[in-house]
Protein backbone atom coordinates (compact mmCIF):
# COMPACT_ATOMS: atom_id res chain seq x y z
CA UNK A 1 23.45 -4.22 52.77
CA UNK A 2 26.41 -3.60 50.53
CA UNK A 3 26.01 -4.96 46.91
CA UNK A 4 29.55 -5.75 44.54
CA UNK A 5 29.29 -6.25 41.18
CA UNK A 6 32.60 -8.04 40.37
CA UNK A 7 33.88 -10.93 37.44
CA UNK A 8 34.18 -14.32 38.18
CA UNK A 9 36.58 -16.34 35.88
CA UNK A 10 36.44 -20.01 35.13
CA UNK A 11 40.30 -21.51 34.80
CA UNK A 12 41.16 -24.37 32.96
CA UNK A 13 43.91 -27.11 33.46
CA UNK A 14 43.82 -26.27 37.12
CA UNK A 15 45.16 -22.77 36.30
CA UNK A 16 42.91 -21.10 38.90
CA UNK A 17 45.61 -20.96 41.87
CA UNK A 18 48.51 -19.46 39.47
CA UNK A 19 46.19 -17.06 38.32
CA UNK A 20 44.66 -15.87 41.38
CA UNK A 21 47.86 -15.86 42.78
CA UNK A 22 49.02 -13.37 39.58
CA UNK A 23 46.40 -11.19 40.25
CA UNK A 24 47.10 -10.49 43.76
CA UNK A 25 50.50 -9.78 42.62
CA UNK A 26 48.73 -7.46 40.23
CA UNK A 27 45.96 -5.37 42.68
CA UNK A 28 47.39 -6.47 46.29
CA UNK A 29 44.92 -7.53 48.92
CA UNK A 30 43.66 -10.70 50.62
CA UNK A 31 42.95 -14.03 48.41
CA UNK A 32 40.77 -16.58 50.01
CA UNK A 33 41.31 -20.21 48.45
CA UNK A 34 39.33 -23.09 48.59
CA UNK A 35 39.95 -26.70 46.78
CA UNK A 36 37.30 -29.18 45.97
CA UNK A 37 39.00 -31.25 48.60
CA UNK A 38 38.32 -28.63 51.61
CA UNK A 39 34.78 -29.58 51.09
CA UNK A 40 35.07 -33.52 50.65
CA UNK A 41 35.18 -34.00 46.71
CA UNK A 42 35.43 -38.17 46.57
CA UNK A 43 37.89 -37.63 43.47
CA UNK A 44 41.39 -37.93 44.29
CA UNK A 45 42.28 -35.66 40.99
CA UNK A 46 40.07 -32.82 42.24
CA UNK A 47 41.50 -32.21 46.02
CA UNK A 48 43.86 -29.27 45.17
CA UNK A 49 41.61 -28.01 41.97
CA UNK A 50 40.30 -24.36 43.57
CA UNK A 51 36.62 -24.87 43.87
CA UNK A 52 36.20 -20.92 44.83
CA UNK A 53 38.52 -18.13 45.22
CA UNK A 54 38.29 -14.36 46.33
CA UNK A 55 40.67 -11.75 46.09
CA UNK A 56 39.64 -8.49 47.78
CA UNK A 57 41.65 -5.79 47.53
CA UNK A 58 42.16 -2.55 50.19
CA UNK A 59 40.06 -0.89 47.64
CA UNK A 60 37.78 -2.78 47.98
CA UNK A 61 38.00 -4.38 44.49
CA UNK A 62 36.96 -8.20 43.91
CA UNK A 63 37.46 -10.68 41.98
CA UNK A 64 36.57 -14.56 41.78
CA UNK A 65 37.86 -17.38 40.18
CA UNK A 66 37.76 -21.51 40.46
CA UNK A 67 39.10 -24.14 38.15
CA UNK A 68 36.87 -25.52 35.74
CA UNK A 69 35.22 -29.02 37.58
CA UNK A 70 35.00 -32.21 34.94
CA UNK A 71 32.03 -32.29 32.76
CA UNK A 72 31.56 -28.18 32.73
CA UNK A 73 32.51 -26.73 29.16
CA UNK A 74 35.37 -24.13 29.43
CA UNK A 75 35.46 -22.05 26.83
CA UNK A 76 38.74 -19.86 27.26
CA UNK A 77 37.85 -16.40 27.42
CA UNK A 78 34.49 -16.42 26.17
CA UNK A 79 32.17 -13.46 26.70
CA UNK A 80 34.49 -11.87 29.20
CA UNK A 81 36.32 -9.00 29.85
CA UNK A 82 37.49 -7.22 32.79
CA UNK A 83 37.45 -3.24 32.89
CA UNK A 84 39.53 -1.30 35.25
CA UNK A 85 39.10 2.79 34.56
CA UNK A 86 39.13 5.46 36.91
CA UNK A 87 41.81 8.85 37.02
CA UNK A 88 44.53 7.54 39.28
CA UNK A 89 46.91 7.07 36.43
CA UNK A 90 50.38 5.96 37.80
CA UNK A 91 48.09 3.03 39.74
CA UNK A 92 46.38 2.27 36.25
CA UNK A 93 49.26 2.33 34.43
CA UNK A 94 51.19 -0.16 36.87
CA UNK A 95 48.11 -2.45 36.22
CA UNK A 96 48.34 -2.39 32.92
CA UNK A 97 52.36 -2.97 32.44
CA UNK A 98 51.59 -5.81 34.95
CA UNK A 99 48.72 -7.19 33.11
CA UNK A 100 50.25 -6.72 29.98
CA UNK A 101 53.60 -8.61 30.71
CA UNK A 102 53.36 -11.76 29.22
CA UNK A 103 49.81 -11.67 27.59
CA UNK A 104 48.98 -9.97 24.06
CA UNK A 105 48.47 -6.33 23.62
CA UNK A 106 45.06 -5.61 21.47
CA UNK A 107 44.93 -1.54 21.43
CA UNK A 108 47.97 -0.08 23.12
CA UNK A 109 47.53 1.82 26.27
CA UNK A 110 47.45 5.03 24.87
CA UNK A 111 45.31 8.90 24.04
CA UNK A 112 42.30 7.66 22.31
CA UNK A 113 39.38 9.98 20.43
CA UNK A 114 37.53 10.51 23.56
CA UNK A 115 40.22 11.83 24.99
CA UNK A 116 41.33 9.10 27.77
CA UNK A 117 43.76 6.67 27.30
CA UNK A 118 42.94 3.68 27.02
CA UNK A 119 44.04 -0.01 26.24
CA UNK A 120 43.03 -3.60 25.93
CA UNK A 121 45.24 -6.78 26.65
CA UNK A 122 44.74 -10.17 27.06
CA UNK A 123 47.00 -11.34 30.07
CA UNK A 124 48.91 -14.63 30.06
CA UNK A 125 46.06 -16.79 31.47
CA UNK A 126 43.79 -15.62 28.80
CA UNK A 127 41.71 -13.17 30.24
CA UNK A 128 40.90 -9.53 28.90
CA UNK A 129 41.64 -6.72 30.26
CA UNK A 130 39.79 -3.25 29.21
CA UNK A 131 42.17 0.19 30.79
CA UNK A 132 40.84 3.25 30.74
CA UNK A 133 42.83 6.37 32.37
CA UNK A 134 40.20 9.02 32.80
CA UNK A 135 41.67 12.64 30.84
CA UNK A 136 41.59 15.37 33.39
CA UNK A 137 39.09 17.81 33.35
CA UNK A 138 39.71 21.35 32.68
């Protein structure tokens, strides 16, 4: 049995779906949706609200998401952050400027003390986003 160790984000406003959507525009790959309504929520304001998303990518990246449901505290971006390191630089870097675009840049993507380069960004839906582009080895 395989085990995944991937986020799950909690969207408020209904901003699940637009998100989700974002990210597959980010990473690529499959994104499973399903509202409230496709499993019989009785509220009429819920039906579309995404109850559980899944975006798996070719590389076999995940990531989950759902909208928020009435009564559960959302706290926007609390005690979350997404990191996304590894050596393949061009596809790390094309993250990042897609990431980026629109959200707030913290630390600029860029040769840190260690060595890699590295960033942090908080994307347009509030999330953050931890890059770091392994330096190559000698």
């Amino acid at each position: 049995m395989a085990v995944r160790l991937n986020p799950y984000i909690a969207f408020s406003d209904g901003k699940a779906r637009a998100a989700m959507e974002f990210y597959q525009s980010v990473f690529g790959g499959k994104l499973d949706v399903n509202t409230f309504g496709d499993f019989g929520a009785p509220d009429p304001g819920l039906a579309d609200k995404i109850m559980h998303a899944l975006l798996v990518t070719e590389g076999d990246l995940a990531l989950m998401g759902a909208d928020s449901p009435p009564g559960m505290e959302h706290v926007r971006g609390n005690n979350i952050a997404i990191s996304l390191s590894g050596d393949d630089a061009d596809t790390l870097r094309g993250w990042w400027a897609k990431l980026s675009d629109g959200g707030t840049i913290s630390t600029p993507l860029e040769k840190q003390m260690w060595g890699d380069e590295f960033g942090t960004c908080t994307d347009r839906f509030g999330t953050e986003w931890m890059v770091n582009i392994t330096a190559p080895q000698p």
